[in-house]
C-alpha atoms as a PDB file:
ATOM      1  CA  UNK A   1       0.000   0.000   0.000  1.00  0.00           C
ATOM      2  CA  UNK A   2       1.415   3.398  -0.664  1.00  0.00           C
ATOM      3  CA  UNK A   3       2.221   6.030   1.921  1.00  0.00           C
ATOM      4  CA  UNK A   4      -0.280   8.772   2.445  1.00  0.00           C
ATOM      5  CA  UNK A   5       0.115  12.029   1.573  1.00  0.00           C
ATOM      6  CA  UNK A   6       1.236  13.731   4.631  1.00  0.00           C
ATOM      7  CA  UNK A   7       4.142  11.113   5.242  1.00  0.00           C
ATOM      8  CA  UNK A   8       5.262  11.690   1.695  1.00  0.00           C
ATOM      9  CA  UNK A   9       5.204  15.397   2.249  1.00  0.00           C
ATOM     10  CA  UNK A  10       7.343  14.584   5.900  1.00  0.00           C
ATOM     11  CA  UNK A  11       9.259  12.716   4.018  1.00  0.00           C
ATOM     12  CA  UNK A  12       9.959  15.687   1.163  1.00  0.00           C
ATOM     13  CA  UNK A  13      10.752  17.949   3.959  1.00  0.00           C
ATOM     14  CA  UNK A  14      13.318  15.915   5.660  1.00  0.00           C
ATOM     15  CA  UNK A  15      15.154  15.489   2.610  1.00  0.00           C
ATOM     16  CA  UNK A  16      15.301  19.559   1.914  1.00  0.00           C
ATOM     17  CA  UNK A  17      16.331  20.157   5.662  1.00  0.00           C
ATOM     18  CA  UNK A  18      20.166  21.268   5.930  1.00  0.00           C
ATOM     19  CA  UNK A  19      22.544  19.751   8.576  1.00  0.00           C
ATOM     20  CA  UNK A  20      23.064  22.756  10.189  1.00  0.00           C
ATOM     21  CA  UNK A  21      25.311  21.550  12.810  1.00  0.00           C
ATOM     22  CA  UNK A  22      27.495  20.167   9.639  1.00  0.00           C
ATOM     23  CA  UNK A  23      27.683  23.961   8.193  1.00  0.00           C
ATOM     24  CA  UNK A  24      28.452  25.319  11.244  1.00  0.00           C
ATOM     25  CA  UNK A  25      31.802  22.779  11.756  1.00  0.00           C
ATOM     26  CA  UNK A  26      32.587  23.476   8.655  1.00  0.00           C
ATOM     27  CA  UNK A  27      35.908  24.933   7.350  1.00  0.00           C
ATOM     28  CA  UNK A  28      34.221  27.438   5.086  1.00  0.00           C
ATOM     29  CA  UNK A  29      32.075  28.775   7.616  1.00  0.00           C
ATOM     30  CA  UNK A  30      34.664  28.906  10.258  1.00  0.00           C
ATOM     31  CA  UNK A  31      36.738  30.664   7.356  1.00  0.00           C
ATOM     32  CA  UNK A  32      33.296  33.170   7.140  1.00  0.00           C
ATOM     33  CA  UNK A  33      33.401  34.114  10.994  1.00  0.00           C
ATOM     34  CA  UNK A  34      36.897  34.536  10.938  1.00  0.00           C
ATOM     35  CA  UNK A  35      37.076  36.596   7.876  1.00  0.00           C
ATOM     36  CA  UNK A  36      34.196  39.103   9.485  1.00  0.00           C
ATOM     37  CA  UNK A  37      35.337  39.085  12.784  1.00  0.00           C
ATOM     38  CA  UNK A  38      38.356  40.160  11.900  1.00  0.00           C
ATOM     39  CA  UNK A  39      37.077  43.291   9.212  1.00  0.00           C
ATOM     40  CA  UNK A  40      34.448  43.926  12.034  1.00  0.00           C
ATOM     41  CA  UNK A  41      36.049  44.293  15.372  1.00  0.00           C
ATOM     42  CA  UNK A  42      38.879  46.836  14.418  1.00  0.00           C
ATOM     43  CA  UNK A  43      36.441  48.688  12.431  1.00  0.00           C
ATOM     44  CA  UNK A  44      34.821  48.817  15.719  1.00  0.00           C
ATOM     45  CA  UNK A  45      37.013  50.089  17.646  1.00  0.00           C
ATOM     46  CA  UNK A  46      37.912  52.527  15.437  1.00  0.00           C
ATOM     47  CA  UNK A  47      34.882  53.845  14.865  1.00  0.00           C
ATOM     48  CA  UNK A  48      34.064  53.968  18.834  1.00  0.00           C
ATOM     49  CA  UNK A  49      37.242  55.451  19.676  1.00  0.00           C
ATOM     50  CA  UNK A  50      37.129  57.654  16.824  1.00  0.00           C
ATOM     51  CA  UNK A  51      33.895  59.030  17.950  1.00  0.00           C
ATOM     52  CA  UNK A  52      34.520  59.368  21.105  1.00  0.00           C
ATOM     53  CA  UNK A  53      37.814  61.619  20.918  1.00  0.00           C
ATOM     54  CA  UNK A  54      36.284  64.536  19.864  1.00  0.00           C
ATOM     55  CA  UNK A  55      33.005  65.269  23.037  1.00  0.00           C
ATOM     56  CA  UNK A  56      35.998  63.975  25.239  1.00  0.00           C
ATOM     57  CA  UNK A  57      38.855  66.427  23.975  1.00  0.00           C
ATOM     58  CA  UNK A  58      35.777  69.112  23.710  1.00  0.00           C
ATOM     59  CA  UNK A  59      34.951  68.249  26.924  1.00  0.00           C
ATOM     60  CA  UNK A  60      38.625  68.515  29.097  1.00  0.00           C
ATOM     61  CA  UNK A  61      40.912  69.898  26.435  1.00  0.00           C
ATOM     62  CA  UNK A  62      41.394  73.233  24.840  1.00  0.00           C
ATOM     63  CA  UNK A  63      43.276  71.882  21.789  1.00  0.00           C
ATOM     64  CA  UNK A  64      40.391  71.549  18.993  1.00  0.00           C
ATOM     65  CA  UNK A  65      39.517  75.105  19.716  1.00  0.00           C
ATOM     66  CA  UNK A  66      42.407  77.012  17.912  1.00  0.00           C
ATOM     67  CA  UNK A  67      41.049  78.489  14.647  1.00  0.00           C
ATOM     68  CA  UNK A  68      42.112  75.877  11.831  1.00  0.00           C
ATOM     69  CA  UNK A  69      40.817  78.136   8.633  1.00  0.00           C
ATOM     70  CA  UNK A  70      39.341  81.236   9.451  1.00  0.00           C
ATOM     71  CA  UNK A  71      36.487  81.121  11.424  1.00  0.00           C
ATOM     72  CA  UNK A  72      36.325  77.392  11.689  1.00  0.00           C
ATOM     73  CA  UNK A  73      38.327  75.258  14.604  1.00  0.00           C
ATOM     74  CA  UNK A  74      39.414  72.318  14.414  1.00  0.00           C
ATOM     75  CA  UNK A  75      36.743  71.035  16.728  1.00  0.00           C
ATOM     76  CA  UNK A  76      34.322  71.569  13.163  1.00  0.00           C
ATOM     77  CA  UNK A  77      36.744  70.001  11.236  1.00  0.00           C
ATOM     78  CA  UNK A  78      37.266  66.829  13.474  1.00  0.00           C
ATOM     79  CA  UNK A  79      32.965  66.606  13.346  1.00  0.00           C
ATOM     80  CA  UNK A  80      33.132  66.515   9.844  1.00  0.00           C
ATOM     81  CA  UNK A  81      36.158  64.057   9.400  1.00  0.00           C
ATOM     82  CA  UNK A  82      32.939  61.791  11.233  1.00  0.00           C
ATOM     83  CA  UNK A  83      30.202  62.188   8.542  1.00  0.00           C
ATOM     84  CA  UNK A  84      33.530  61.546   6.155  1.00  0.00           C
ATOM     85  CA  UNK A  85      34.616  58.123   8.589  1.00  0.00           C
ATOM     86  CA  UNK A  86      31.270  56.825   8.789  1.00  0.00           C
ATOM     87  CA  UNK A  87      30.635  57.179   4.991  1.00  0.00           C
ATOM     88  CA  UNK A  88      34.378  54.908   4.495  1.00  0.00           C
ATOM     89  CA  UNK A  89      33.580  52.389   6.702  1.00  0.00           C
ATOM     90  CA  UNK A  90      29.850  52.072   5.448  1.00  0.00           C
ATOM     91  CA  UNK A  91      31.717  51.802   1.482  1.00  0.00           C
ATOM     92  CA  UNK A  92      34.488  49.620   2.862  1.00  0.00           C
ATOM     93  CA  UNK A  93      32.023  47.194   4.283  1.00  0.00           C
ATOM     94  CA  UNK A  94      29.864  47.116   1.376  1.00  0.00           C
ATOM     95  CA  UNK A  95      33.344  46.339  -0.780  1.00  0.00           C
ATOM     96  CA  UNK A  96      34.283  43.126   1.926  1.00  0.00           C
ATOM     97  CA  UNK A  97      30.170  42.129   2.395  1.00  0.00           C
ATOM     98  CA  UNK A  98      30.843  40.886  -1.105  1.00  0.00           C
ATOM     99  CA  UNK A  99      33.782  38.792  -0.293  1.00  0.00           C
ATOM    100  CA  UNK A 100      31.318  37.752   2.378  1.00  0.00           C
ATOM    101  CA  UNK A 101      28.823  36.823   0.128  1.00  0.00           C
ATOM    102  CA  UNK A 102      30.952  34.690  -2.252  1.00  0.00           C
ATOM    103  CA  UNK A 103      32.080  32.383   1.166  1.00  0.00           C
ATOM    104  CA  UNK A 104      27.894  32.264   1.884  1.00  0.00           C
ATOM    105  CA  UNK A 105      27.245  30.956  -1.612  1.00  0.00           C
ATOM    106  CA  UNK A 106      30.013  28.525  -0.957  1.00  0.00           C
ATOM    107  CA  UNK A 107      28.462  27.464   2.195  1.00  0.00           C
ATOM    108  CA  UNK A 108      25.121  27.092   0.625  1.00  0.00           C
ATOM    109  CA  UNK A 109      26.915  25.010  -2.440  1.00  0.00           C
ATOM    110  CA  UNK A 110      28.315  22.558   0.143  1.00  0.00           C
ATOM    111  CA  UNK A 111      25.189  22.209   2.293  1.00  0.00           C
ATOM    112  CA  UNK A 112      23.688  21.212  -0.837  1.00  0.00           C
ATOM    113  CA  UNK A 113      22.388  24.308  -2.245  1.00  0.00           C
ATOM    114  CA  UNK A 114      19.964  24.279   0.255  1.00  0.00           C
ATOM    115  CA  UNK A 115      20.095  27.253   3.286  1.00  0.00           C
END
């Protein structure tokens, strides 16, 4: 007798499920974490420490407030170096997601297309 329809479909499913537990001990995806932690934690501290310098030498130094051109200090120059900072990292992530990508697709490829 055949197998109703529901088992079939259990059956279907089981097949298309990914080993996840295999992906994650694999070498590509290790390769993956590795790969991001290391673009994403020093562009992390950079960014917080970066940010952070200029209320904190606003706050208890004098030296951003000499005149840099004209009118402006250097404490509106250093705020503006931010917006310019924030835009890089945002492009230079965007440039390394793709790397990114390429290990994903790999991942997928040897889970079986599947993910």
């Amino acid at each position: 007798m055949g197998k109703s329809a529901s088992a079939k479909k259990a059956e279907d499913q089981k097949k298309d499920e990914v080993d996840y537990a295999a992906v994650i001990q694999s070498a590509t995806f290790k390769e993956l974490l590795r790969r991001k932690r290391a673009f994403i934690l020093p562009s992390s501290i950079f960014f917080f420490v970066f940010y952070f310098t200029l209320p904190i030498l606003t706050s208890y130094f004098t030296v951003l407030n000499q005149p840099a051109f004209g009118a402006i200090s250097w404490a509106w120059v250093f705020a503006f170096a931010q917006f310019v900072m924030t835009w890089g990292l945002c492009i230079l992530y965007t440039r390394r997601a793709k790397q990114f990508d390429q290990l994903v697709e790999k991942i997928k490829q040897e889970a079986g297309g599947r993910g």
